[in-house]
N, C-alpha and C. Protein backbone atom coordinates (compact mmCIF):
# COMPACT_ATOMS: atom_id res chain seq x y z
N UNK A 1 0.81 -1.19 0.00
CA UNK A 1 0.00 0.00 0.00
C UNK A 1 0.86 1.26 0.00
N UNK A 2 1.93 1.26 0.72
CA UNK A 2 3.00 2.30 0.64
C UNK A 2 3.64 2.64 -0.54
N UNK A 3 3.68 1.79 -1.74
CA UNK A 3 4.64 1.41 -2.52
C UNK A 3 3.43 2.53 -3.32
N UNK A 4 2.11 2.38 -3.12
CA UNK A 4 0.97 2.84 -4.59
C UNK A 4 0.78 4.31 -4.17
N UNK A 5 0.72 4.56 -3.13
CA UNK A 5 0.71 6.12 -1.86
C UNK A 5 2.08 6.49 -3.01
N UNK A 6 3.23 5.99 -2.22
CA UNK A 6 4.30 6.64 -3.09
C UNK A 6 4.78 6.82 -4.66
N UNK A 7 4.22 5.97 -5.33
CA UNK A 7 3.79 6.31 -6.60
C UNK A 7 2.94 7.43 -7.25
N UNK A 8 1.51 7.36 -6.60
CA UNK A 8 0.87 8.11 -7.05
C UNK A 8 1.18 9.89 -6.35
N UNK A 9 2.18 9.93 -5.53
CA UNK A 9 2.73 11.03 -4.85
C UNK A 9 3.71 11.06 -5.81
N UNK A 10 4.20 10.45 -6.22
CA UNK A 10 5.84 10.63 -7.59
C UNK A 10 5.06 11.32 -8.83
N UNK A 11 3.54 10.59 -9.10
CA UNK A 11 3.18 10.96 -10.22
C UNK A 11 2.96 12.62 -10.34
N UNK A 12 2.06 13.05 -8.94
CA UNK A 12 1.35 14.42 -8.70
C UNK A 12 2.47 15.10 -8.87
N UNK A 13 3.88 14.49 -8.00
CA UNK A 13 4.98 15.82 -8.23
C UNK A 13 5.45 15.91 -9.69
N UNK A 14 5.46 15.02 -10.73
CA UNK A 14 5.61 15.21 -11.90
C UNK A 14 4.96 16.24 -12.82
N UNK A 15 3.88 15.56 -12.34
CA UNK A 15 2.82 16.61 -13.10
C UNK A 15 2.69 18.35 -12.87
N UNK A 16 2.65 18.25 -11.62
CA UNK A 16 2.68 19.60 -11.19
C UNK A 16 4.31 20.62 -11.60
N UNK A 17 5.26 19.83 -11.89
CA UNK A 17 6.43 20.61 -11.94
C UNK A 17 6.60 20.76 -13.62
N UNK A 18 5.44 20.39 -14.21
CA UNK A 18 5.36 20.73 -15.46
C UNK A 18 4.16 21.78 -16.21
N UNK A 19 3.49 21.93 -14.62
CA UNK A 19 1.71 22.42 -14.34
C UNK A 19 2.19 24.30 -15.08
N UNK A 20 1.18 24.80 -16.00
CA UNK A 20 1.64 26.58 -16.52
C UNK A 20 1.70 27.04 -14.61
N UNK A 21 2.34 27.93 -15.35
CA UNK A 21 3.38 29.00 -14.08
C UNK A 21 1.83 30.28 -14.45
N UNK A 22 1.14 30.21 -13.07
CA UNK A 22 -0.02 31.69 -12.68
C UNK A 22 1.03 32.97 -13.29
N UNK A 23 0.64 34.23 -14.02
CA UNK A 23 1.49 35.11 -14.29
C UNK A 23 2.06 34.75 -15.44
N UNK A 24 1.94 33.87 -16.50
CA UNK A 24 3.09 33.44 -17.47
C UNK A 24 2.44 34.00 -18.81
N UNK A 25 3.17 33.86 -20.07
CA UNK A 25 2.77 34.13 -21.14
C UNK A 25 2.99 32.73 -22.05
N UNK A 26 2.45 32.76 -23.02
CA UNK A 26 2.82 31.36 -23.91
C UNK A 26 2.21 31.78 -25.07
N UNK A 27 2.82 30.97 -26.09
CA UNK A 27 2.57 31.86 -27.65
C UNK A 27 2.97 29.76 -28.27
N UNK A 28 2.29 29.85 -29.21
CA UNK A 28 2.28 28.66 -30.46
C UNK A 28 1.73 28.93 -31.60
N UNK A 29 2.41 27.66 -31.92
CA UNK A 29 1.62 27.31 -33.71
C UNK A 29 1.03 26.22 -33.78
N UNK A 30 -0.33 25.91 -34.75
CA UNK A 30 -0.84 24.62 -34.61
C UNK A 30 -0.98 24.50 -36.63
N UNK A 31 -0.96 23.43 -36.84
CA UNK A 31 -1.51 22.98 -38.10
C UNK A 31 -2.70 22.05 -38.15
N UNK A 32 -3.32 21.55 -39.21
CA UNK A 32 -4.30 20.80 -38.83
C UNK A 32 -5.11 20.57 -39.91
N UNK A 33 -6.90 20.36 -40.13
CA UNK A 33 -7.58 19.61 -41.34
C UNK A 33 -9.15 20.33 -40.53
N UNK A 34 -9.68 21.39 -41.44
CA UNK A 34 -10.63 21.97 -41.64
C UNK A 34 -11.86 21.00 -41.86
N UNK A 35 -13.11 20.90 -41.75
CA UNK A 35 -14.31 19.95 -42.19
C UNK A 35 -15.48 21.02 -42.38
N UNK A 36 -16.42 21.03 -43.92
CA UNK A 36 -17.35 21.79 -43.40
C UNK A 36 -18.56 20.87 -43.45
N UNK A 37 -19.82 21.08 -42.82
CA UNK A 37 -21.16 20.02 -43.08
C UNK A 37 -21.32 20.59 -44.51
N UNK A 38 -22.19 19.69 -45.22
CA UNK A 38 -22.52 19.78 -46.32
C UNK A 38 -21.69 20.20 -47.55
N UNK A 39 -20.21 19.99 -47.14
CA UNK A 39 -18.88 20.21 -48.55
C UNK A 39 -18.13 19.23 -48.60
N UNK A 40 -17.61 18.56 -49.51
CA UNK A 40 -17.17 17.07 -50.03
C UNK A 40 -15.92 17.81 -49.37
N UNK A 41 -15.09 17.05 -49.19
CA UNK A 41 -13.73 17.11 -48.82
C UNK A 41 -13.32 17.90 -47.43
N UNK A 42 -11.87 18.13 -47.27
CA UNK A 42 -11.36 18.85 -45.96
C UNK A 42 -10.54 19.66 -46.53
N UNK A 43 -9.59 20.78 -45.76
CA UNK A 43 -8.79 21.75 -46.20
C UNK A 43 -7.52 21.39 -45.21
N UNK A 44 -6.52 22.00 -45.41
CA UNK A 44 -5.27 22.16 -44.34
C UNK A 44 -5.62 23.75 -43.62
N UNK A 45 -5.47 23.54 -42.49
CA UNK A 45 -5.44 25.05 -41.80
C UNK A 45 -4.18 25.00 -41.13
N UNK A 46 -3.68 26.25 -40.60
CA UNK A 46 -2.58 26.82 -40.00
C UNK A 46 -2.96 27.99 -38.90
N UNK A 47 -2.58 28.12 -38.25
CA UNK A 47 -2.81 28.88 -37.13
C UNK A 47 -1.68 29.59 -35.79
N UNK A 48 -1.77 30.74 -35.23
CA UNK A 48 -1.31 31.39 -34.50
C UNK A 48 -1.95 31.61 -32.97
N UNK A 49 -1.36 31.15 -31.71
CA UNK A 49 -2.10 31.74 -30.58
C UNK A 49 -1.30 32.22 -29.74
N UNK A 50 -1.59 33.35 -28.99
CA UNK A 50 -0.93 33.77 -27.58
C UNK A 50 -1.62 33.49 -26.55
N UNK A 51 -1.46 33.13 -25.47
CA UNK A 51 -2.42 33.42 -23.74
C UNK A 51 -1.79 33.67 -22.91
N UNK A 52 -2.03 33.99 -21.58
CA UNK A 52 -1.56 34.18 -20.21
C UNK A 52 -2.59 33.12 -19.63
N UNK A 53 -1.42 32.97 -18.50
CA UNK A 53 -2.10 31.97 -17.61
C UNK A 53 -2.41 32.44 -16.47
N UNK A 54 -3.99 32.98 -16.08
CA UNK A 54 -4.26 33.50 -14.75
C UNK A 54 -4.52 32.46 -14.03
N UNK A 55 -4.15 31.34 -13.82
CA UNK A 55 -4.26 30.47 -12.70
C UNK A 55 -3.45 29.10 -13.71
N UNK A 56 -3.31 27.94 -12.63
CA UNK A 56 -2.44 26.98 -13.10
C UNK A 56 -3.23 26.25 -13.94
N UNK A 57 -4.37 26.23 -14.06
CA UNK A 57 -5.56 25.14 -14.49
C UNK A 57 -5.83 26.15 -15.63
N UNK A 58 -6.07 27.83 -16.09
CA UNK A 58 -7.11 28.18 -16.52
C UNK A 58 -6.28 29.65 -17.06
N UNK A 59 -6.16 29.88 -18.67
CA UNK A 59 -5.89 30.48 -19.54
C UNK A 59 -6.70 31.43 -20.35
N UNK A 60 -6.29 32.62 -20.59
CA UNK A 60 -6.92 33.07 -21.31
C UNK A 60 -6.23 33.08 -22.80
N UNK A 61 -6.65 32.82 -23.70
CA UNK A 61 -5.89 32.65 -25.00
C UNK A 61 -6.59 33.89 -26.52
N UNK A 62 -6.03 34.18 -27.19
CA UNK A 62 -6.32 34.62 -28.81
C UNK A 62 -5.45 34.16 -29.48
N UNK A 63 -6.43 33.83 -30.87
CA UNK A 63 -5.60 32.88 -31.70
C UNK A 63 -6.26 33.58 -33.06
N UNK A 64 -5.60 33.04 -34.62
CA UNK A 64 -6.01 33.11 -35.68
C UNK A 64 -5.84 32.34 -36.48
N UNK A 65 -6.72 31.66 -36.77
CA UNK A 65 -6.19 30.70 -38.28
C UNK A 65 -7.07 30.80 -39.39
N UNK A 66 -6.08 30.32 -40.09
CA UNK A 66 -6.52 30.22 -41.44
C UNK A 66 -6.68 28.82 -41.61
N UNK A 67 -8.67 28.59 -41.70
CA UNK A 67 -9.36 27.51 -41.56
C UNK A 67 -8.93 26.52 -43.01
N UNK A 68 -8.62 27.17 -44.47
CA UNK A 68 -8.82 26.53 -45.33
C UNK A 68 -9.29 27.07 -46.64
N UNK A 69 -9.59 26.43 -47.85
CA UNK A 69 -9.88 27.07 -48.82
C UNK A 69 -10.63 25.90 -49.19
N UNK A 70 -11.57 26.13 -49.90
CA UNK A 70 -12.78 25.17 -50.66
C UNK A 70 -13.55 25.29 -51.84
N UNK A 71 -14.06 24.56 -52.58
CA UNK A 71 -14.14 24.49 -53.58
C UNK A 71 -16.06 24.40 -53.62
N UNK A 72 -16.64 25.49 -54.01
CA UNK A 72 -18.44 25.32 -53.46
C UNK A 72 -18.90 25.55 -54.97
N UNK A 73 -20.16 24.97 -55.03
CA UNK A 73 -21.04 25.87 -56.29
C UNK A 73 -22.41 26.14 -55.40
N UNK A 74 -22.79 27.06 -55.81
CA UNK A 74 -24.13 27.24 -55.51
C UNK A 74 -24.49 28.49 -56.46
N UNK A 75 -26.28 28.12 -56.76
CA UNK A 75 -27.00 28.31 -57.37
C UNK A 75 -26.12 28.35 -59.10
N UNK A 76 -25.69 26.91 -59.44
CA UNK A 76 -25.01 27.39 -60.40
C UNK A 76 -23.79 28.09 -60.85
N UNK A 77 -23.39 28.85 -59.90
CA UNK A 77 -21.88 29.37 -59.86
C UNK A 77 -20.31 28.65 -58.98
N UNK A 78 -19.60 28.47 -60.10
CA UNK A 78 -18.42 27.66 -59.18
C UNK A 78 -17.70 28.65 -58.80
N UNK A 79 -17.22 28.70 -56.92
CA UNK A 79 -16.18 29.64 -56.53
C UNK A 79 -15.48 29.22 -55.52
N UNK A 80 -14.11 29.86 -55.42
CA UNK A 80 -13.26 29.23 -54.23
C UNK A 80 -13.66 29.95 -53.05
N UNK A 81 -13.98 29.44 -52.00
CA UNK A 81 -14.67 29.92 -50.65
C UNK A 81 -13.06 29.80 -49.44
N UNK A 82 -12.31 31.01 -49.18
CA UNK A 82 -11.39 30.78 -47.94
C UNK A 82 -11.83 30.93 -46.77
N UNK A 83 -11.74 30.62 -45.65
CA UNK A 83 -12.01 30.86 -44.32
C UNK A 83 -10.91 31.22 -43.31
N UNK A 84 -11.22 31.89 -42.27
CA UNK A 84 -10.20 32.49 -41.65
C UNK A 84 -11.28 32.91 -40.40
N UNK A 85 -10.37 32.54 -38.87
CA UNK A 85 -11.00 32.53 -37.83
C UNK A 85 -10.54 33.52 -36.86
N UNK A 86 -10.51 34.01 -36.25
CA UNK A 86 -10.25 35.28 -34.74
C UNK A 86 -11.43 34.44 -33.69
N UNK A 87 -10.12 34.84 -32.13
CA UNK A 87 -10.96 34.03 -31.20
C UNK A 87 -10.50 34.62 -30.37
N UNK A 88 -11.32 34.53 -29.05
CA UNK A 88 -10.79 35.02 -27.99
C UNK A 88 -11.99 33.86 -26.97
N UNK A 89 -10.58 33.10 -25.84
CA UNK A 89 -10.87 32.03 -25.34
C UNK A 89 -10.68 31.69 -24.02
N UNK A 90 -11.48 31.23 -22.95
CA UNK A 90 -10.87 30.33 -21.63
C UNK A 90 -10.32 29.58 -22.29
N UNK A 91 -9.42 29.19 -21.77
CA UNK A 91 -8.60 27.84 -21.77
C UNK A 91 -8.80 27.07 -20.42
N UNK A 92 -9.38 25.92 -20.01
CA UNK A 92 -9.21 25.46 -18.86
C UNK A 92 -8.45 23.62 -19.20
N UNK A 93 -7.43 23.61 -17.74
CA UNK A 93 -6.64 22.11 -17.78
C UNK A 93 -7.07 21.55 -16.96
N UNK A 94 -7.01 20.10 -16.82
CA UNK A 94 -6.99 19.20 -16.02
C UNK A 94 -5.97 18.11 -16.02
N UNK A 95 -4.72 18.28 -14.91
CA UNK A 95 -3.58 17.48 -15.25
C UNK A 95 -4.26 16.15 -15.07
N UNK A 96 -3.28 15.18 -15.75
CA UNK A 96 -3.53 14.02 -15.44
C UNK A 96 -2.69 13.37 -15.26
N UNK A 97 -1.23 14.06 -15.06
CA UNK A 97 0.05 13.32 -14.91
C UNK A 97 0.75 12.63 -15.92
N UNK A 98 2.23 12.67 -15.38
CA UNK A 98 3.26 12.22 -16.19
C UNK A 98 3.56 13.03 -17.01
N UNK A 99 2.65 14.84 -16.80
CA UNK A 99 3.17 15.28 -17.88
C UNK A 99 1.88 15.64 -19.15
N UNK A 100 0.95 14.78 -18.87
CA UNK A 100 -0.24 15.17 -19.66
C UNK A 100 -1.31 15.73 -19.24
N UNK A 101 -2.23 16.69 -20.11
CA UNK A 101 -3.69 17.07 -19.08
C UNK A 101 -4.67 17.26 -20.23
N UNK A 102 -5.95 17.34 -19.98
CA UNK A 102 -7.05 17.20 -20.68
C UNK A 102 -7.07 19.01 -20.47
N UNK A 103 -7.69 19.29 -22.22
CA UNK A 103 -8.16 20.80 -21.90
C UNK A 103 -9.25 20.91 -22.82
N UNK A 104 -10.00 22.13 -22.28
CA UNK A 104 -11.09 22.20 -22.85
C UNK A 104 -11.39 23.92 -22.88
N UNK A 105 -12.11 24.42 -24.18
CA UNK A 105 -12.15 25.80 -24.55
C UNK A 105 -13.70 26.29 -24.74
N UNK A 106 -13.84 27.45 -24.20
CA UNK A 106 -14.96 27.90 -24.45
C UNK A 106 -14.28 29.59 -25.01
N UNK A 107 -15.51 30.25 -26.12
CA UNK A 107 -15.33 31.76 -26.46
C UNK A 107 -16.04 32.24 -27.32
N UNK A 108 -15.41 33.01 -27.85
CA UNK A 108 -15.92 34.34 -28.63
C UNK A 108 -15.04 33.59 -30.12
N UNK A 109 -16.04 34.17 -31.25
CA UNK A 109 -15.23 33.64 -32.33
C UNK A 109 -15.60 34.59 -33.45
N UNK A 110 -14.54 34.85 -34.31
CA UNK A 110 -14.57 35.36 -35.63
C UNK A 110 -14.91 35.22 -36.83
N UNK A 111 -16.13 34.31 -38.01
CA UNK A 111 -15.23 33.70 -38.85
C UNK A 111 -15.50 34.32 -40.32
N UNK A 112 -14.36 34.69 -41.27
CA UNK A 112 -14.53 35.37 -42.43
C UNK A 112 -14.56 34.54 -43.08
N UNK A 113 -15.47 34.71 -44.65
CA UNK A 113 -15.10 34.01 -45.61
C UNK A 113 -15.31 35.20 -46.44
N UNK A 114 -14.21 34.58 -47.24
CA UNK A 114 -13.86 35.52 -49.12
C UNK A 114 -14.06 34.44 -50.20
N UNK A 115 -14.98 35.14 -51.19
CA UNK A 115 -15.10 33.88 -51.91
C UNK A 115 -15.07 34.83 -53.33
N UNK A 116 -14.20 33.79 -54.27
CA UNK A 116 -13.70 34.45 -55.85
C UNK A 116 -14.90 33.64 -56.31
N UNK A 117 -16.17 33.84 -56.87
CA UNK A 117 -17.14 33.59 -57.81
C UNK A 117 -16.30 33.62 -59.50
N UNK A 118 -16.04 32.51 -60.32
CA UNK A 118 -15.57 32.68 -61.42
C UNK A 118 -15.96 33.59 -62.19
N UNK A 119 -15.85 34.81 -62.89
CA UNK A 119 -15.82 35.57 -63.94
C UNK A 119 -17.45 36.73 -63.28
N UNK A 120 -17.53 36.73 -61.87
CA UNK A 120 -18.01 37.59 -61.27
C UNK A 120 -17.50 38.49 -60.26
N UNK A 121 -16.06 38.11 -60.29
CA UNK A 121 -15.52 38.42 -58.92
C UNK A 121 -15.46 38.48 -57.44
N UNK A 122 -15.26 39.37 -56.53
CA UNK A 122 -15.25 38.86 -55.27
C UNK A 122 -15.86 39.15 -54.09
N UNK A 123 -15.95 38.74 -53.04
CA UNK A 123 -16.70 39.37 -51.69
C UNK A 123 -16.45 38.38 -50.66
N UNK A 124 -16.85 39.49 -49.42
CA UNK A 124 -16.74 39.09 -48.49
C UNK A 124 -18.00 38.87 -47.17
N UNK A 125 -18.06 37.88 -46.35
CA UNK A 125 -18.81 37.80 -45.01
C UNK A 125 -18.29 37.52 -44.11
N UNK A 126 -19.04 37.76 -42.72
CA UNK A 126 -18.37 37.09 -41.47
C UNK A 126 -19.86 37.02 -40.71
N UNK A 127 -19.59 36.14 -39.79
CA UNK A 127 -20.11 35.95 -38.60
C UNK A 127 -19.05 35.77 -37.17
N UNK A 128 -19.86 35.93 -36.17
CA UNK A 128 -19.95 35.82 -34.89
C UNK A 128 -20.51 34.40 -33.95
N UNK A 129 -19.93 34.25 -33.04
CA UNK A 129 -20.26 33.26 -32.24
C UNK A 129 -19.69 32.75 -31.50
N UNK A 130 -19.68 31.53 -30.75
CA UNK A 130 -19.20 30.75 -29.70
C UNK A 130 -18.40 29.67 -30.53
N UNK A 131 -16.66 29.37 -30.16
CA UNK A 131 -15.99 28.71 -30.02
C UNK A 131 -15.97 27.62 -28.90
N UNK A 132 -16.19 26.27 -29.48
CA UNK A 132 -15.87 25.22 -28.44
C UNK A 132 -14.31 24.37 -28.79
N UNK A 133 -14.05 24.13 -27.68
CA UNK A 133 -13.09 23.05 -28.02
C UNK A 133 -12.60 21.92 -27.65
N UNK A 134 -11.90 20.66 -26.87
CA UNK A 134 -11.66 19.92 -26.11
C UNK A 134 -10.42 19.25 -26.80
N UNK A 135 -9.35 18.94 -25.96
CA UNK A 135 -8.27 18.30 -26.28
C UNK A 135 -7.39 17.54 -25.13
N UNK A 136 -6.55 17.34 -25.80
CA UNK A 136 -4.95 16.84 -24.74
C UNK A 136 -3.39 17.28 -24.82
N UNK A 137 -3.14 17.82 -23.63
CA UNK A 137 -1.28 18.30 -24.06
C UNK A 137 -1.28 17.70 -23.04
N UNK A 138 0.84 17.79 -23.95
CA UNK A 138 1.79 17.03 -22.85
C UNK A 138 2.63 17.76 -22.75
N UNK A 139 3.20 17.97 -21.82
CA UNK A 139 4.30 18.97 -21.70
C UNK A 139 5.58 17.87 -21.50
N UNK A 140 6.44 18.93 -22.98
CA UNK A 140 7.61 17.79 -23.18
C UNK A 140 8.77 18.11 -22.44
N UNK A 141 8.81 19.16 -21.48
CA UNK A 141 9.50 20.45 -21.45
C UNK A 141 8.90 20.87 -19.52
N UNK A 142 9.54 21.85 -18.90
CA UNK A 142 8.20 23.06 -18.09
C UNK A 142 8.07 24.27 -19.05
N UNK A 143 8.69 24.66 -20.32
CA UNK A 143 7.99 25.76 -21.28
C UNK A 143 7.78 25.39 -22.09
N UNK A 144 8.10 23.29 -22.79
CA UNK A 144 7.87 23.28 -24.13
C UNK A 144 6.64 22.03 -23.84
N UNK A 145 5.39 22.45 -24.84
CA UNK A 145 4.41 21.84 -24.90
C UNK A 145 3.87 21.36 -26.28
N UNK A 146 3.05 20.33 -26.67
CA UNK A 146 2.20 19.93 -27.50
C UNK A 146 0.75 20.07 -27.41
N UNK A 147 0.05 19.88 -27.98
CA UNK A 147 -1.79 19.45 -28.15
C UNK A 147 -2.15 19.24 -29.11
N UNK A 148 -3.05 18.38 -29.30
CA UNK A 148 -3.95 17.98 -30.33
C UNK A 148 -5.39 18.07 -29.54
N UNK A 149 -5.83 19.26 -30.38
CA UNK A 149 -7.51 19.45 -30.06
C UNK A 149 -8.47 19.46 -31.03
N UNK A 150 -9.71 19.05 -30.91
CA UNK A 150 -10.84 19.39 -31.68
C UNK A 150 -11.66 20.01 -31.63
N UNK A 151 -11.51 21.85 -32.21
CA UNK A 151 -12.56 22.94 -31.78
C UNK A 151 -14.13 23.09 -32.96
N UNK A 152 -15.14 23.44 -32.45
CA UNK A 152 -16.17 23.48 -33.01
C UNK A 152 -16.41 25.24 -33.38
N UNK A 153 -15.48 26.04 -34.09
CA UNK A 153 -15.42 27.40 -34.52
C UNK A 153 -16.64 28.24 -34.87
N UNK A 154 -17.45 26.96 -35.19
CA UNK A 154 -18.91 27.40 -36.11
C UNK A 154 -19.92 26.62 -35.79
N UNK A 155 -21.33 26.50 -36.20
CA UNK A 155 -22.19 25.61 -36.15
C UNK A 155 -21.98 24.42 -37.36
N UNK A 156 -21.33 25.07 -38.35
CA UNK A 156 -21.51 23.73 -39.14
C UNK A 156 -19.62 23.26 -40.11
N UNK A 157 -18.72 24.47 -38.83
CA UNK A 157 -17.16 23.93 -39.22
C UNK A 157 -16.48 23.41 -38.40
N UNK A 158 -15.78 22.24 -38.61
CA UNK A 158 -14.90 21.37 -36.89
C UNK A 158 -13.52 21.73 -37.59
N UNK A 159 -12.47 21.60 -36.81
CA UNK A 159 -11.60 22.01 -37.12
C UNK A 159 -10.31 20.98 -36.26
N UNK A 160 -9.50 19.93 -36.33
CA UNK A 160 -8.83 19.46 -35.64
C UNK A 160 -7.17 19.70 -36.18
N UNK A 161 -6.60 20.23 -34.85
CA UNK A 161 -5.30 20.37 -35.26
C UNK A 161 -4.53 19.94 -33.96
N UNK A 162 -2.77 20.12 -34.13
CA UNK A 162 -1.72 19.53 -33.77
C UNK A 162 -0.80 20.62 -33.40
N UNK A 163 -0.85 21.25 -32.28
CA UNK A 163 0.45 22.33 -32.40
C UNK A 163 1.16 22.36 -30.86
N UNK A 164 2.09 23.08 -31.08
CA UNK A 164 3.14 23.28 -29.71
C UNK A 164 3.46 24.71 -29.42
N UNK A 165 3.58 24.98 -28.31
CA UNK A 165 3.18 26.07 -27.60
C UNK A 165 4.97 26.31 -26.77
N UNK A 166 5.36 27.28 -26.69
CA UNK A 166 6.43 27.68 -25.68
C UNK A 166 5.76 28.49 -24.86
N UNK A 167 6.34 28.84 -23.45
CA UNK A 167 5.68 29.42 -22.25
C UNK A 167 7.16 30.33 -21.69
N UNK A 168 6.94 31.28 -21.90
CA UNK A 168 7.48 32.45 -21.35
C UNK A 168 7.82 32.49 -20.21
């Protein structure tokens, strides 16, 4: 019984000596694979985020990516449709040790699209709304990190990507 006490006490100090520093800054890049409902295929996206960490568990983050480019017709007209996202986010963790923790995002979201209509030219929209997200990092590092998350940007765009984060 001593042996599992002291284990699972080895694990907590692991985790925690890898846990974000309250007061810190952290900045990444993520890459990843765009989905929209009702459009055949996926896109590559790329993306930028900064946050501070006002507590060890719980982040505030802004990020931007560029969701993708796609290929739509409607009503008869073929045009390339890009997307591009602005966010502003909780970030909340839940370690789980060894170095890994479950996170999950709630926010505010941006999302533009520009779309080239063939031999009509171009325009633009956006909407507003709530960003969800849920994932897992590991911290490889105490400033160098990974995640792979899957955020819901839109009602009908998912967005899963892969990026690593340094912490200030």
């Amino acid at each position: 019984m001593i042996k599992h006490i002291a284990a699972a006490a080895a694990l907590l100090a692991a985790s925690s000596a890898f846990a974000a520093q309250p007061g810190t800054l952290y900045a990444g890049v993520d890459v990843g694979t765009t989905k929209m409902d009702d459009v055949s295929g996926r896109s590559s996206s790329a993306g930028a985020f900064v946050g501070y960490n006002v507590h060890q568990n719980l982040a505030i983050e802004a990020g931007y990516r560029r969701m993708g480019e796609f290929d739509m017709v409607a009503y008869g007209l073929y045009s390339e449709v890009e997307f591009k996202a602005a966010s502003l986010s909780l970030v909340g963790t839940l370690p789980l040790g060894a170095g890994f923790s479950l996170l999950g995002r709630v926010g505010y979201n941006r999302l533009e699209a520009e779309a080239n209509v063939r031999g009509y030219g171009s325009g633009k929209a956006h909407d507003s709304g709530t960003v969800a997200g849920i994932g897992v990092a590991y911290a490889i590092t105490p400033r160098i990190s990974t995640r792979l998350e899957l955020q819901r940007p839109g009602s009908d765009v998912t967005n899963l990507s892969v990026g690593v984060s340094y912490q200030f």
